[in-house]
PDB file of N, CA and C in Angstrom:
ATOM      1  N   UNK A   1     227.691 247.160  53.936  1.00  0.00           N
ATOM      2  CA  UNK A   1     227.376 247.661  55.240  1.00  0.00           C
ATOM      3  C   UNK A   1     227.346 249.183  55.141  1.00  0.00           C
ATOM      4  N   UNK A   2     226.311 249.582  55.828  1.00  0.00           N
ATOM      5  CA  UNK A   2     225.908 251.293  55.839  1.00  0.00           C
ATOM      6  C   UNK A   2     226.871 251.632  56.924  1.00  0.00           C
ATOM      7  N   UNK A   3     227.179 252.616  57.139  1.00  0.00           N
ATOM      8  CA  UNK A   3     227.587 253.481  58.541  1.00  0.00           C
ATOM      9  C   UNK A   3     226.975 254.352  58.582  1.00  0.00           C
ATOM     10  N   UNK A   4     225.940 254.593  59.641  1.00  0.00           N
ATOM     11  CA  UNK A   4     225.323 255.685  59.756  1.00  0.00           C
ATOM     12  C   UNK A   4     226.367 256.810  60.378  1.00  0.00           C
ATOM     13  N   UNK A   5     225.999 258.271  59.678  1.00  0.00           N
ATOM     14  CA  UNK A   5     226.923 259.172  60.009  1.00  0.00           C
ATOM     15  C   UNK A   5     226.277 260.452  60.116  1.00  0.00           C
ATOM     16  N   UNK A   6     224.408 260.246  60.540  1.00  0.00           N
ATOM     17  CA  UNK A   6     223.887 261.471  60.267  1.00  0.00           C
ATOM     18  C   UNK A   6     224.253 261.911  61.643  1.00  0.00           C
ATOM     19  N   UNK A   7     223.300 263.129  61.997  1.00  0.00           N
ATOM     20  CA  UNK A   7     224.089 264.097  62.891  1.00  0.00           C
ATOM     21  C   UNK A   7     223.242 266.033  62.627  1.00  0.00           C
ATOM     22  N   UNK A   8     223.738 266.544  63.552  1.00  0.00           N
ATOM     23  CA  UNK A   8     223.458 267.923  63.460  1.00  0.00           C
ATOM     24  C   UNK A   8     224.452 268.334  62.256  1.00  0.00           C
ATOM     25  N   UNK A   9     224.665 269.776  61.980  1.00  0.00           N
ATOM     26  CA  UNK A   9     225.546 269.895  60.652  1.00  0.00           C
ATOM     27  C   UNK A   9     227.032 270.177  61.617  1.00  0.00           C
ATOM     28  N   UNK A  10     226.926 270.545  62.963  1.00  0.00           N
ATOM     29  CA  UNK A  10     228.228 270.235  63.269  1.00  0.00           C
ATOM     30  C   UNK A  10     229.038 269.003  63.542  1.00  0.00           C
ATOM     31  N   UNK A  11     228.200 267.872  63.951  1.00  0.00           N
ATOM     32  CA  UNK A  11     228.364 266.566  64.028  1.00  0.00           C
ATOM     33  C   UNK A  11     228.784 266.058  62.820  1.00  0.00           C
ATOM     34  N   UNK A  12     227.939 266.270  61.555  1.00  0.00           N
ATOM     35  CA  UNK A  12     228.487 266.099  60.332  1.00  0.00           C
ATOM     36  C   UNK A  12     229.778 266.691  60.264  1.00  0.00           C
ATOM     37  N   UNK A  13     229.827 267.987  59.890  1.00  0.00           N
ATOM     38  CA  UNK A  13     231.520 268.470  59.734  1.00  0.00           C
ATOM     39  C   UNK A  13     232.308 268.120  60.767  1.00  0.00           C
ATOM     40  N   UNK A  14     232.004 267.775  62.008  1.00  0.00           N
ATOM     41  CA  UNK A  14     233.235 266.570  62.612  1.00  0.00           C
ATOM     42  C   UNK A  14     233.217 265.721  62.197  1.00  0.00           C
ATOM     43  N   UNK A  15     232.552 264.280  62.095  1.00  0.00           N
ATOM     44  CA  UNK A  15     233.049 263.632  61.261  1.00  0.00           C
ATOM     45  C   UNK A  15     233.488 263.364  59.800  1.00  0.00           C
ATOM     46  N   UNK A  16     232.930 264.319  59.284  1.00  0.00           N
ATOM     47  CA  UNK A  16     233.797 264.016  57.780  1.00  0.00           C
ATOM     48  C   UNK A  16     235.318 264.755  57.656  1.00  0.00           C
ATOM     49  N   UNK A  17     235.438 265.576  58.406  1.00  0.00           N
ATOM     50  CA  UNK A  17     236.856 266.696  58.520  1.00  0.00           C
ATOM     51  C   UNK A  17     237.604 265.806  59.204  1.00  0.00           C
ATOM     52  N   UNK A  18     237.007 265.018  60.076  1.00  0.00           N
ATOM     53  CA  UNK A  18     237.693 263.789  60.638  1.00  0.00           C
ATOM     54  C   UNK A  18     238.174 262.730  60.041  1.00  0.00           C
ATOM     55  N   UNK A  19     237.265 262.030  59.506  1.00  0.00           N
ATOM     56  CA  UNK A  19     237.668 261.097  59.135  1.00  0.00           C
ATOM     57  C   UNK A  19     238.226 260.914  57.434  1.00  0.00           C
ATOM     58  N   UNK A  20     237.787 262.016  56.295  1.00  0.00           N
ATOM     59  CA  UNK A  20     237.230 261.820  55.269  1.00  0.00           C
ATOM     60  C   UNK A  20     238.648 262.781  54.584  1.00  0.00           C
ATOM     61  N   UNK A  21     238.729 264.005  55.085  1.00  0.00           N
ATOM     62  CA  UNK A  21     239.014 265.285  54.682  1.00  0.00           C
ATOM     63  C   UNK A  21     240.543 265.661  55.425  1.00  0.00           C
ATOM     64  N   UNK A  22     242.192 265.480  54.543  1.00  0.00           N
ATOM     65  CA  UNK A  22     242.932 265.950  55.545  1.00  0.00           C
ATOM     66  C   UNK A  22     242.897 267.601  55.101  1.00  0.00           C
ATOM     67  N   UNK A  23     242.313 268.402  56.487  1.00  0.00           N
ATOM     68  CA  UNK A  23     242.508 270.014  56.071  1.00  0.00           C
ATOM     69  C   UNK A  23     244.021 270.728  56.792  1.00  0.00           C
ATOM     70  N   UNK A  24     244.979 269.858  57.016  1.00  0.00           N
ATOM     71  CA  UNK A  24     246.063 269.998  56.970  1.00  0.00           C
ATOM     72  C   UNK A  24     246.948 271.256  56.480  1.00  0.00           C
ATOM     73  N   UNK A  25     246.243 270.519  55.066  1.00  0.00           N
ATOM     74  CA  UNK A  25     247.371 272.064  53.993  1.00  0.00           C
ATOM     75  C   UNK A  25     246.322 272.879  53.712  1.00  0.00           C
ATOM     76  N   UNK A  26     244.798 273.048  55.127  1.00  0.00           N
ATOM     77  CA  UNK A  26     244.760 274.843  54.765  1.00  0.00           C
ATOM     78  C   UNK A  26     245.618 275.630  55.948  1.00  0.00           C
ATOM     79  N   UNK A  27     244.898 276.873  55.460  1.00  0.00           N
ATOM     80  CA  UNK A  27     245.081 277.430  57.115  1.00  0.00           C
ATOM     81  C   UNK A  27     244.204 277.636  57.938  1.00  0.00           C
ATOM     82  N   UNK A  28     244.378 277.995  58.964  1.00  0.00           N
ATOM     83  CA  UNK A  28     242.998 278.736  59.753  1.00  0.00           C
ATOM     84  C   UNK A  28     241.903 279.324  59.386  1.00  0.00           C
ATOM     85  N   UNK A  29     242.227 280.264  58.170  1.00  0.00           N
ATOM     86  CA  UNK A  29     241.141 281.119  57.684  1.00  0.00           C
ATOM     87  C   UNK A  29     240.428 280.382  56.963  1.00  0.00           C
ATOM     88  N   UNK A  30     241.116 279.493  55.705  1.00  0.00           N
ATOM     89  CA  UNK A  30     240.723 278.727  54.922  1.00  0.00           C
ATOM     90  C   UNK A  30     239.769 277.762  55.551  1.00  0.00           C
ATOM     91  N   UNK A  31     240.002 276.845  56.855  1.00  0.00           N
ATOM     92  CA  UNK A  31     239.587 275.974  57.313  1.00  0.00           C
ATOM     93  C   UNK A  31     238.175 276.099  57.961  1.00  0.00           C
ATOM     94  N   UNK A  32     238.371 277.737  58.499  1.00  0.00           N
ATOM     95  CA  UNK A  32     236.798 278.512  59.008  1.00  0.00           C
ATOM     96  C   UNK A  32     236.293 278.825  58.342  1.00  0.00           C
ATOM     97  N   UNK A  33     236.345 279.287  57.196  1.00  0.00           N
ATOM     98  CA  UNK A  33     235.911 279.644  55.753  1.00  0.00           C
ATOM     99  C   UNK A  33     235.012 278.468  54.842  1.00  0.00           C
ATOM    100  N   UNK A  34     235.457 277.642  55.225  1.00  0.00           N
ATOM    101  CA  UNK A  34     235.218 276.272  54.716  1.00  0.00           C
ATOM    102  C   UNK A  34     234.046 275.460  55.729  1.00  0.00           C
ATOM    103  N   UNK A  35     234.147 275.867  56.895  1.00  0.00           N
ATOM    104  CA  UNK A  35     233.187 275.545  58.080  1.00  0.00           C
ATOM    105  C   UNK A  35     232.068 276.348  58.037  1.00  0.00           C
ATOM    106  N   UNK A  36     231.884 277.320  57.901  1.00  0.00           N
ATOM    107  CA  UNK A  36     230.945 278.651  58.006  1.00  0.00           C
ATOM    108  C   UNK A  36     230.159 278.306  56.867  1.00  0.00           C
ATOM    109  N   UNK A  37     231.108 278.031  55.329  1.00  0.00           N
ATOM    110  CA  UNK A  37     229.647 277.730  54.287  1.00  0.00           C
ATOM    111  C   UNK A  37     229.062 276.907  54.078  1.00  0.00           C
ATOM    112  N   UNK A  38     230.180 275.949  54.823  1.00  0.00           N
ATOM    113  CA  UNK A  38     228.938 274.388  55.170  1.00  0.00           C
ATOM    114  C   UNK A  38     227.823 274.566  56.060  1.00  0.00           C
ATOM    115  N   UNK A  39     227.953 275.106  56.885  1.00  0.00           N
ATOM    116  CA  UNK A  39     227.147 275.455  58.061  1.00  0.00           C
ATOM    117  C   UNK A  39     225.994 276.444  57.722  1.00  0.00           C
ATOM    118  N   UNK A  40     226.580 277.454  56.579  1.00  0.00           N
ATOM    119  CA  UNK A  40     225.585 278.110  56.418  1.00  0.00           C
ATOM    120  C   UNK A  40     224.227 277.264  54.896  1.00  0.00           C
ATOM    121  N   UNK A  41     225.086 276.581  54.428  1.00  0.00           N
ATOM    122  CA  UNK A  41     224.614 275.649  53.617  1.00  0.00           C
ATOM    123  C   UNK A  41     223.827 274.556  54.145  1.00  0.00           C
ATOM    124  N   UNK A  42     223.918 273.943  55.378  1.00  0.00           N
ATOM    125  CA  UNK A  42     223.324 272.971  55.882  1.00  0.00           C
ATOM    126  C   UNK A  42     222.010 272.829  56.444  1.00  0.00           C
ATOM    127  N   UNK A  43     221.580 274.186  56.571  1.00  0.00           N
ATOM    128  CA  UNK A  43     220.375 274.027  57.060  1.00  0.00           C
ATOM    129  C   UNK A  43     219.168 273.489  55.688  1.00  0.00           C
ATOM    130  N   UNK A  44     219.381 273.803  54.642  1.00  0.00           N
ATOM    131  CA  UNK A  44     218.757 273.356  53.444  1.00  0.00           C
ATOM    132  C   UNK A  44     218.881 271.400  53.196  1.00  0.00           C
ATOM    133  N   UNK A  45     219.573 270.976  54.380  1.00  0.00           N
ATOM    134  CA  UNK A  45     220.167 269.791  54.221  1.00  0.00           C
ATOM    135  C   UNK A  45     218.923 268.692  55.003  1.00  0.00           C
ATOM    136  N   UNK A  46     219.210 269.885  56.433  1.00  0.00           N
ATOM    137  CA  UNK A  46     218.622 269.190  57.446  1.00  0.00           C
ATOM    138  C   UNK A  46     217.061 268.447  56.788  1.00  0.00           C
ATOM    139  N   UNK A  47     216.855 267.306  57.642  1.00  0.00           N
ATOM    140  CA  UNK A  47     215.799 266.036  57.939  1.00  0.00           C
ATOM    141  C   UNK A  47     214.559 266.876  58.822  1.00  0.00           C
ATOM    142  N   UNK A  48     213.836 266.094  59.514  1.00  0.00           N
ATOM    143  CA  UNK A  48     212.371 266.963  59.847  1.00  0.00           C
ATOM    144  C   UNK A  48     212.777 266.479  61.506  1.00  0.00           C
ATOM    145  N   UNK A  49     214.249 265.717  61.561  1.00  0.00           N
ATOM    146  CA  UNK A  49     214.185 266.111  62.752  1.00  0.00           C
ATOM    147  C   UNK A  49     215.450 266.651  63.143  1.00  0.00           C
ATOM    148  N   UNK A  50     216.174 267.473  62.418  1.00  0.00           N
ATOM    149  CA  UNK A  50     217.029 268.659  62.100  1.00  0.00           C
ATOM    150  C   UNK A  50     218.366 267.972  62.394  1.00  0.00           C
ATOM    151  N   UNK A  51     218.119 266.481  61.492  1.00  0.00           N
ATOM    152  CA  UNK A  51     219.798 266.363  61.874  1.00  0.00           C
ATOM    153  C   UNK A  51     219.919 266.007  59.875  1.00  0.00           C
ATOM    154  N   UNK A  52     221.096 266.349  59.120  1.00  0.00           N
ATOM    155  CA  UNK A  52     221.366 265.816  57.914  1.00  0.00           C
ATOM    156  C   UNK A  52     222.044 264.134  57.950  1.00  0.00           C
ATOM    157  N   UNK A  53     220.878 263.899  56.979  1.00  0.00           N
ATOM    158  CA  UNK A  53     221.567 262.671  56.704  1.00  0.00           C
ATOM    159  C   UNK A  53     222.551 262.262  55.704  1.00  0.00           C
ATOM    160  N   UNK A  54     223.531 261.603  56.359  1.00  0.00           N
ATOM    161  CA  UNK A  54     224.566 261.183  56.186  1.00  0.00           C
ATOM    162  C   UNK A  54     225.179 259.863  56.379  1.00  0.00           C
ATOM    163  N   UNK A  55     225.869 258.793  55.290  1.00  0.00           N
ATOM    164  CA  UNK A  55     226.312 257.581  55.667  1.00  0.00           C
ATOM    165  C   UNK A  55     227.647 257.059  54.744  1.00  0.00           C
ATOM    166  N   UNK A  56     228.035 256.110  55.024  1.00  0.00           N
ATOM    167  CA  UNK A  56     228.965 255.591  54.556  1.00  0.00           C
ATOM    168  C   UNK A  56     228.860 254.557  53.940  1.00  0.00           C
ATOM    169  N   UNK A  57     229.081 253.639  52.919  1.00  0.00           N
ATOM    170  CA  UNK A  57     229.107 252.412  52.656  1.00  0.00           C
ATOM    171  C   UNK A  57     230.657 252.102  53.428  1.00  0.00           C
ATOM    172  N   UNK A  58     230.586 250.704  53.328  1.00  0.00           N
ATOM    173  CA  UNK A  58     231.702 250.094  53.651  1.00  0.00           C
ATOM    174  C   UNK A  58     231.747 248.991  52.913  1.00  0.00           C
ATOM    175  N   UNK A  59     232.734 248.370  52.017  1.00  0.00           N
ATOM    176  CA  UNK A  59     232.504 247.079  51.371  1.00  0.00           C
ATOM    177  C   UNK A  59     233.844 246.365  52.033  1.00  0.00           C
ATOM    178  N   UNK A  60     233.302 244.951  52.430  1.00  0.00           N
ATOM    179  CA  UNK A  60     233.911 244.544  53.561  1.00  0.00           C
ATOM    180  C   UNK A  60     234.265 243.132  52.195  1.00  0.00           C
ATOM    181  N   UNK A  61     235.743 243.095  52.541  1.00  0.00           N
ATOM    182  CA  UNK A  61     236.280 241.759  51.632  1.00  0.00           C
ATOM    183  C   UNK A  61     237.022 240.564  52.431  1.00  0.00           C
ATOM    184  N   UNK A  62     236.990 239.527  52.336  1.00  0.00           N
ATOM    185  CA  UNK A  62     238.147 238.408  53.104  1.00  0.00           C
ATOM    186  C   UNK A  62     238.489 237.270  51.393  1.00  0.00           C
ATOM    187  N   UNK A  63     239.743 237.153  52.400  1.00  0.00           N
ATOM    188  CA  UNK A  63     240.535 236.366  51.508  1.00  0.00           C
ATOM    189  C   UNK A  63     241.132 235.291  52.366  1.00  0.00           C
ATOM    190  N   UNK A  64     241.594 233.965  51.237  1.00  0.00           N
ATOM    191  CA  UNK A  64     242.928 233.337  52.730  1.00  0.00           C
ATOM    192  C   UNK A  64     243.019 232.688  51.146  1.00  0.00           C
ATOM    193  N   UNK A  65     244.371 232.610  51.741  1.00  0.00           N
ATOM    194  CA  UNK A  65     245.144 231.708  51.197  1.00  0.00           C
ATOM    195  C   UNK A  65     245.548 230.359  50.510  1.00  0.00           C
ATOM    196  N   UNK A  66     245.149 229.942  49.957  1.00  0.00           N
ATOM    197  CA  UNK A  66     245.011 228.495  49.663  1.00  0.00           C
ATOM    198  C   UNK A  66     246.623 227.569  49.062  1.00  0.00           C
ATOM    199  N   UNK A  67     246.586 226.370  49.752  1.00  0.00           N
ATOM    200  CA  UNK A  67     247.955 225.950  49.335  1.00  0.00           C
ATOM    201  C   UNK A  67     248.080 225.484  48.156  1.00  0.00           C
ATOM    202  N   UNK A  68     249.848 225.867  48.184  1.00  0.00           N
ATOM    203  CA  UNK A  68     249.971 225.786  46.508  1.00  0.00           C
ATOM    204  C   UNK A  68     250.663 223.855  46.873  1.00  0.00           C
ATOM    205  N   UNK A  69     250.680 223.308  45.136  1.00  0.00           N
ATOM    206  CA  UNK A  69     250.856 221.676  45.092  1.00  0.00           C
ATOM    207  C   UNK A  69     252.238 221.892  44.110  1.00  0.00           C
ATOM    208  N   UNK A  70     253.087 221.591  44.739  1.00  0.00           N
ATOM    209  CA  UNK A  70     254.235 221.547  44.196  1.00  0.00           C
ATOM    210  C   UNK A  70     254.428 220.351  43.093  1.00  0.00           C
ATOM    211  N   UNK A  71     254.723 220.072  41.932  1.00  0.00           N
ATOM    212  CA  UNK A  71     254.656 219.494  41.152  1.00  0.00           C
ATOM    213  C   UNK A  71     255.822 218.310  41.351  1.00  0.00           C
TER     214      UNK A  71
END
């Protein structure tokens, strides 16, 4: 399964800083620093209808249990 996750490049850096990225142990500067060259990087990214594409796989598993036969 895909997850679509495209987006403008700020939409992108919310969700991946969100979901993907703990920026926790920067700081402030670090964290804007880190926003600004994505941002300034992203326009080389953008699609023709100026959003970057972006997605996720997801690999989806199930299991159960099956009984055991005691001897």
């Amino acid at each position: 399964m895909i997850i679509d996750m495209c987006g403008t490049p700020e939409q992108v850096w919310g969700a991946a800083t969100e979901a993907f990225y703990d920026l926790a142990v920067l700081d402030p500067e670090q964290t804007a620093s880190l926003r600004a060259e994505f941002l300034a990087a992203a326009p080389a990214l953008l699609d023709t209808a100026g959003r970057i594409p972006s997605g996720m796989r997801l690999n989806i598993a199930s299991s159960r249990l099956l009984p055991t036969h005691h001897a």
